[in-house]
N, C-alpha and C. Protein backbone atom coordinates (compact mmCIF):
# COMPACT_ATOMS: atom_id res chain seq x y z
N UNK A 1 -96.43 -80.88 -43.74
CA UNK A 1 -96.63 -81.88 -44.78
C UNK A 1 -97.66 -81.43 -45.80
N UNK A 2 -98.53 -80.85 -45.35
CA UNK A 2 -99.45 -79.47 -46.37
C UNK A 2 -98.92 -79.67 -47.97
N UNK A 3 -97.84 -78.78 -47.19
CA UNK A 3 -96.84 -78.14 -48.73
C UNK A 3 -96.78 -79.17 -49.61
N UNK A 4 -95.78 -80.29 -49.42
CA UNK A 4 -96.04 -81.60 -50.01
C UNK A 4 -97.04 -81.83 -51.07
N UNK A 5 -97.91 -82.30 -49.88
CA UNK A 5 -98.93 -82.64 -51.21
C UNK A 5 -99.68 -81.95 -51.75
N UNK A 6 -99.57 -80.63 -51.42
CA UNK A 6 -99.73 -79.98 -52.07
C UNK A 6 -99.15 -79.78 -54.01
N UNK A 7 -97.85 -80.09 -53.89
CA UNK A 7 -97.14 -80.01 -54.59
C UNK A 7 -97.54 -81.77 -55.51
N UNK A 8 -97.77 -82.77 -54.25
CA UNK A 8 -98.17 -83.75 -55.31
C UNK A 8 -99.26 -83.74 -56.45
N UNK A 9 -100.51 -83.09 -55.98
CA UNK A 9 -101.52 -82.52 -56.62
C UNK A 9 -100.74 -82.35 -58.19
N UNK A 10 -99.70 -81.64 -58.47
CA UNK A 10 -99.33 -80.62 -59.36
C UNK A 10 -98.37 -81.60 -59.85
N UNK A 11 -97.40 -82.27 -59.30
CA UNK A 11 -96.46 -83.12 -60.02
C UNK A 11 -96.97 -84.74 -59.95
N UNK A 12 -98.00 -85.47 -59.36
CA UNK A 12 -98.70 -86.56 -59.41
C UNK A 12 -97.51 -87.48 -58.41
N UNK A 13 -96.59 -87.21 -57.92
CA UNK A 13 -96.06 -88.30 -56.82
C UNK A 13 -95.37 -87.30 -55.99
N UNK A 14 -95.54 -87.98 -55.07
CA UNK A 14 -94.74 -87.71 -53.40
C UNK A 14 -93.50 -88.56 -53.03
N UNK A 15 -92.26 -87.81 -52.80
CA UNK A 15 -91.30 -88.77 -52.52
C UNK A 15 -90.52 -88.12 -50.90
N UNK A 16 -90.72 -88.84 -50.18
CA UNK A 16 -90.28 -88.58 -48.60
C UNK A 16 -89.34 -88.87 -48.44
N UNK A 17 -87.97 -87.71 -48.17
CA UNK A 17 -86.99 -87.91 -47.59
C UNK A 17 -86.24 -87.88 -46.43
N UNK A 18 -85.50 -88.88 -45.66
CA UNK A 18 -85.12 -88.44 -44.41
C UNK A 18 -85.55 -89.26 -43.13
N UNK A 19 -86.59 -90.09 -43.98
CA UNK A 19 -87.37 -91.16 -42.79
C UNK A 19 -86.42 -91.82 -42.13
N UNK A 20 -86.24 -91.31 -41.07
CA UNK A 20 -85.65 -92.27 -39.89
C UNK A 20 -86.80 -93.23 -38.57
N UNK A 21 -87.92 -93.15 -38.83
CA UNK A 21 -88.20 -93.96 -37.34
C UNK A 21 -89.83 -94.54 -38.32
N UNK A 22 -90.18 -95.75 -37.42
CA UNK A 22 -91.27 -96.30 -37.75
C UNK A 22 -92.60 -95.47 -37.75
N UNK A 23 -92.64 -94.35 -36.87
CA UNK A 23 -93.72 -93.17 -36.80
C UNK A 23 -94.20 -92.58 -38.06
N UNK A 24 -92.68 -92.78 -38.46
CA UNK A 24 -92.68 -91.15 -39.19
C UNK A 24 -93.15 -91.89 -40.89
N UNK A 25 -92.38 -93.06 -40.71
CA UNK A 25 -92.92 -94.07 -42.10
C UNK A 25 -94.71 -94.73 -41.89
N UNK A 26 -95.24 -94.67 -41.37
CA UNK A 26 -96.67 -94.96 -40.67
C UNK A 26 -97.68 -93.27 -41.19
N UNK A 27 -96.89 -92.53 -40.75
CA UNK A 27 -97.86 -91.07 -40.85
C UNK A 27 -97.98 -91.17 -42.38
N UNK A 28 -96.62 -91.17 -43.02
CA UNK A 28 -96.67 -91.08 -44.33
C UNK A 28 -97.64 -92.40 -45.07
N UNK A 29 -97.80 -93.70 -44.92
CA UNK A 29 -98.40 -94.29 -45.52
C UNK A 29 -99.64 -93.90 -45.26
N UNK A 30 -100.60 -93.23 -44.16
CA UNK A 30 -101.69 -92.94 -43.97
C UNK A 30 -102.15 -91.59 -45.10
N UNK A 31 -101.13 -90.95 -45.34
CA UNK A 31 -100.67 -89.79 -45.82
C UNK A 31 -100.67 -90.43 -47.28
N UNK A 32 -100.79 -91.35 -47.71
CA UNK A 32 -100.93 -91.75 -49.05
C UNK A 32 -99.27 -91.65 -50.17
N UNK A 33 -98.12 -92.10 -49.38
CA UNK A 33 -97.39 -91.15 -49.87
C UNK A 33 -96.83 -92.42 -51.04
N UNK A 34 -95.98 -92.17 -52.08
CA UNK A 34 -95.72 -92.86 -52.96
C UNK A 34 -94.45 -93.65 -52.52
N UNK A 35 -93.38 -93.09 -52.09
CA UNK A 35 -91.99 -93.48 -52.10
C UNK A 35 -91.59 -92.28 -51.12
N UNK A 36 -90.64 -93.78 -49.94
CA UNK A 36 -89.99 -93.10 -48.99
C UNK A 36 -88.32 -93.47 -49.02
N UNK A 37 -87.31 -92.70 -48.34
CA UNK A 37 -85.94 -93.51 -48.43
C UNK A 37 -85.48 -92.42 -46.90
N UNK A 38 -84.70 -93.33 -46.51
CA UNK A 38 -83.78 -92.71 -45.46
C UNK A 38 -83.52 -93.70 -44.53
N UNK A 39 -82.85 -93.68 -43.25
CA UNK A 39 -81.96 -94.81 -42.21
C UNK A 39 -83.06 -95.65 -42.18
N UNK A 40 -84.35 -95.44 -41.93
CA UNK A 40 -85.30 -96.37 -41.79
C UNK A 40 -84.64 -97.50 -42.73
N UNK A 41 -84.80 -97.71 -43.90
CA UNK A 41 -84.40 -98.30 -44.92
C UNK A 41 -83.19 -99.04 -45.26
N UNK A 42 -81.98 -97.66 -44.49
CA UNK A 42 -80.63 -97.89 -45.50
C UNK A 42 -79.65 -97.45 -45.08
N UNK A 43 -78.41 -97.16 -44.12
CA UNK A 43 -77.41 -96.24 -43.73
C UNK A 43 -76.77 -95.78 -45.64
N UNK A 44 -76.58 -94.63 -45.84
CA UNK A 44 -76.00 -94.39 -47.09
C UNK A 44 -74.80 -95.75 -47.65
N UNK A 45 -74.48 -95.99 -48.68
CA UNK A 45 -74.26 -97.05 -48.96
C UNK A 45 -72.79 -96.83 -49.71
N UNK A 46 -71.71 -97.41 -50.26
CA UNK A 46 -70.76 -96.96 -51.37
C UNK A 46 -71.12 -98.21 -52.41
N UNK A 47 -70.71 -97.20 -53.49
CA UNK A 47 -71.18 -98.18 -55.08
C UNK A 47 -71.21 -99.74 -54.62
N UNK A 48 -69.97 -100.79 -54.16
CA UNK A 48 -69.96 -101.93 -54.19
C UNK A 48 -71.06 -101.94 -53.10
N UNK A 49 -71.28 -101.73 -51.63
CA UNK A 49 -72.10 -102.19 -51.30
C UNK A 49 -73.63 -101.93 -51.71
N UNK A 50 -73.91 -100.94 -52.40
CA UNK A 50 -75.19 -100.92 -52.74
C UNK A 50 -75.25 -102.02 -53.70
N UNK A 51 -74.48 -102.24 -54.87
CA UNK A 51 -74.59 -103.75 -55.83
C UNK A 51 -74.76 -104.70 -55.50
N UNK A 52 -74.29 -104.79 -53.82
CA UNK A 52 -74.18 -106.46 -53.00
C UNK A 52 -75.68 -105.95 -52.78
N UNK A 53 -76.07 -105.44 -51.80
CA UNK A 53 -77.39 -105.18 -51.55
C UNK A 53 -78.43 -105.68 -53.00
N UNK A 54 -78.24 -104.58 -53.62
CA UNK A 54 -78.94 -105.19 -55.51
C UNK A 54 -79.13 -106.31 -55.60
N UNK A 55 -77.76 -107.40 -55.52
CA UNK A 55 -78.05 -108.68 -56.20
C UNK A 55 -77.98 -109.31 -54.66
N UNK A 56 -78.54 -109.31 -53.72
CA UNK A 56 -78.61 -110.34 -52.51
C UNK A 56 -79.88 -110.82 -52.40
């Protein structure tokens, strides 16, 4: 995770991909991180259901 923020330093946000478990979303908020997405969140979605999601 080094590398990362490393890289945030240089581009000013951190975006975490792949978060699947409550651990791993916990390290990262300690970790200061900006924006996370993955199953934690969301099983991948198709256009209509992400819109239902949008407007629910």
């Amino acid at each position: 995770m080094s590398k990362v923020y490393t890289v945030d330093e240089v581009l000013g946000q951190v975006i975490a991909e792949g978060v699947e478990r409550e651990a791993e979303r916990n390290l990262l908020c300690q970790q200061h991180c900006d924006e996370m997405q993955g199953y934690l969140f969301s099983r991948p979605l198709t256009a209509k259901g992400f819109q239902q999601l949008l407007f629910s």
